[in-house]
Protein backbone atom coordinates (compact mmCIF):
# COMPACT_ATOMS: atom_id res chain seq x y z
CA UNK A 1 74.32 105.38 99.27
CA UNK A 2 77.63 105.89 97.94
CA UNK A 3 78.59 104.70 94.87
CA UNK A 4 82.15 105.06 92.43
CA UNK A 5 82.20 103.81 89.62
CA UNK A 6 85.70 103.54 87.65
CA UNK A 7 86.61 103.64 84.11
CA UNK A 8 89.86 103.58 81.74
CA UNK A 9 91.47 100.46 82.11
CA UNK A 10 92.62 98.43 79.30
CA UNK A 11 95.25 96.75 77.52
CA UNK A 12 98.14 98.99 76.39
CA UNK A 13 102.21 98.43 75.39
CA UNK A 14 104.81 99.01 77.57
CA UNK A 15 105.63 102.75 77.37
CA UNK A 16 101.81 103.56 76.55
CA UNK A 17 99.04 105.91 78.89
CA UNK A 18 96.18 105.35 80.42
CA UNK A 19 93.79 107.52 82.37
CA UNK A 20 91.37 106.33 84.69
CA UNK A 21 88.53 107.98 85.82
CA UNK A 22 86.31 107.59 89.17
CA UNK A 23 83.01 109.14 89.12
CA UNK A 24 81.51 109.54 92.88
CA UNK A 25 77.41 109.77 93.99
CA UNK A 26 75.74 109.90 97.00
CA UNK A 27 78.66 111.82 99.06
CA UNK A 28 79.65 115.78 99.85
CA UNK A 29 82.78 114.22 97.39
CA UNK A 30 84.81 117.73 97.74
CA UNK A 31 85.23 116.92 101.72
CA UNK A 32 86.77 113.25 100.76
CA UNK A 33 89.77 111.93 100.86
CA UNK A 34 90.47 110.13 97.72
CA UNK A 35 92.59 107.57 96.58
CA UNK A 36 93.71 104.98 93.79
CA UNK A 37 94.86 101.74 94.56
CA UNK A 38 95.85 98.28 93.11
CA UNK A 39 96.13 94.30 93.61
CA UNK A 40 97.82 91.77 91.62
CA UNK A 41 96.69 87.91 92.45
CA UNK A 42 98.13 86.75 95.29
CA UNK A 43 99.40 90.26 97.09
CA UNK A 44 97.66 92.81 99.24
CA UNK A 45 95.85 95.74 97.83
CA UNK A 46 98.29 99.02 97.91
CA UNK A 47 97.80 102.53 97.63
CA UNK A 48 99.38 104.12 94.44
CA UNK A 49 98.30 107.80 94.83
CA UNK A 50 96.44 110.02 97.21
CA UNK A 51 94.16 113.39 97.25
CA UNK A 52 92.96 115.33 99.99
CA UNK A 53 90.18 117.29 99.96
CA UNK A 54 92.18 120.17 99.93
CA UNK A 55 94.81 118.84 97.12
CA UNK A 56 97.41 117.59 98.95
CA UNK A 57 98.69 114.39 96.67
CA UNK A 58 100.81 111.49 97.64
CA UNK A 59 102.25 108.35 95.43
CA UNK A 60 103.46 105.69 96.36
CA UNK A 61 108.08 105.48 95.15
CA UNK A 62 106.86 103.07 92.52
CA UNK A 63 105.25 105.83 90.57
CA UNK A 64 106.59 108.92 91.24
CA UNK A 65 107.23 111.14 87.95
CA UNK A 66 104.77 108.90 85.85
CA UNK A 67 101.59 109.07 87.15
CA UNK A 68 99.56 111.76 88.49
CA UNK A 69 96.33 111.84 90.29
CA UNK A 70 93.67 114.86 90.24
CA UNK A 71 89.99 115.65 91.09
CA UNK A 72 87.53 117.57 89.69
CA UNK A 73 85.29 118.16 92.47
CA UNK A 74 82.36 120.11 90.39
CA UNK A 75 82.04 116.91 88.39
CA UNK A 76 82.71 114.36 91.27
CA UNK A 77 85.03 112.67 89.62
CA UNK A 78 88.93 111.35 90.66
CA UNK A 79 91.28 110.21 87.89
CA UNK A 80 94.87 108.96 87.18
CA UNK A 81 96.98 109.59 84.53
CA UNK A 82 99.25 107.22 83.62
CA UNK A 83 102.59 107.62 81.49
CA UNK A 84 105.31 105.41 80.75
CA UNK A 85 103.45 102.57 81.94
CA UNK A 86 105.33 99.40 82.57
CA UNK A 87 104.47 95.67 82.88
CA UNK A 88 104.79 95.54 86.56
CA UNK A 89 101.84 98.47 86.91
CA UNK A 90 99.38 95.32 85.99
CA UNK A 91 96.96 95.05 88.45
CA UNK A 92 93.17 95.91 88.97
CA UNK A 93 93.01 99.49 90.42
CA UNK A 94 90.66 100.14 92.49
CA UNK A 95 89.17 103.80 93.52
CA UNK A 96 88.52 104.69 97.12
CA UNK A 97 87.07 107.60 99.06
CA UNK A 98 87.01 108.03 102.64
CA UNK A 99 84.28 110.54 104.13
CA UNK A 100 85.09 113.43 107.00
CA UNK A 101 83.71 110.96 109.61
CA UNK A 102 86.07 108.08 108.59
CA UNK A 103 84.15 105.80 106.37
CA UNK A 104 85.16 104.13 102.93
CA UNK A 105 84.21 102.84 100.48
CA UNK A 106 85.51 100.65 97.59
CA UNK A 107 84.23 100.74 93.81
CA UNK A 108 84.45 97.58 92.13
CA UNK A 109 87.65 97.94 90.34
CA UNK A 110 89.05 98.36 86.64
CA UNK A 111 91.75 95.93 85.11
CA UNK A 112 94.97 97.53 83.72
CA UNK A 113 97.44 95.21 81.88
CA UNK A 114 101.10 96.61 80.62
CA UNK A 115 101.83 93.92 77.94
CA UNK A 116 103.29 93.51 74.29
């Protein structure tokens, strides 16, 4: 059974990091596409950044130049860094991985709020 399991959020200031972590189980994680997104109340769930298996990345124009997304595949694990974080990147993120065969799967999601 697959499971991910994030970590990281929290409550920092406008300007402040953050890096989230998603630790994978119970897949050949390497082979997966990865992915981080987020949902505020009220608006659909969007993709902020994206990892192929092979390393290919993609973010979404909102975040371009702040945050970065990376995988270590010998410890299963995804994460995001986050710099110059701003009040509108508030929103539970939520880590994703899609298998070779086209399944995904959702972990339960970590709140991040940009406030002063």
């Amino acid at each position: 059974q697959v499971q991910l399991v994030e970590s990281g959020g929290g409550l920092v200031q406008p300007g402040g990091s953050l890096r989230l972590s998603c630790a994978a189980s119970g897949t050949i994680f390497s082979r997966n596409f990865m992915g981080w997104y987020r949902q505020t109340p009220g608006k659909e769930r969007e993709l902020v950044a994206s990892i192929t298996g092979g390393g290919r990345t993609n973010y979404a124009n909102s975040v371009k130049g702040r945050f970065t997304i990376s995988r270590d595949n010998a410890k299963n694990t995804m994460y995001l860094q986050m710099n110059t974080l701003k009040p509108e990147d508030t929103a539970v993120y939520y880590c994703y991985s899609e298998t070779v065969t086209g399944r995904g799967y959702w972990g339960q999601g970590t709140q991040v709020t940009v406030s002063s």
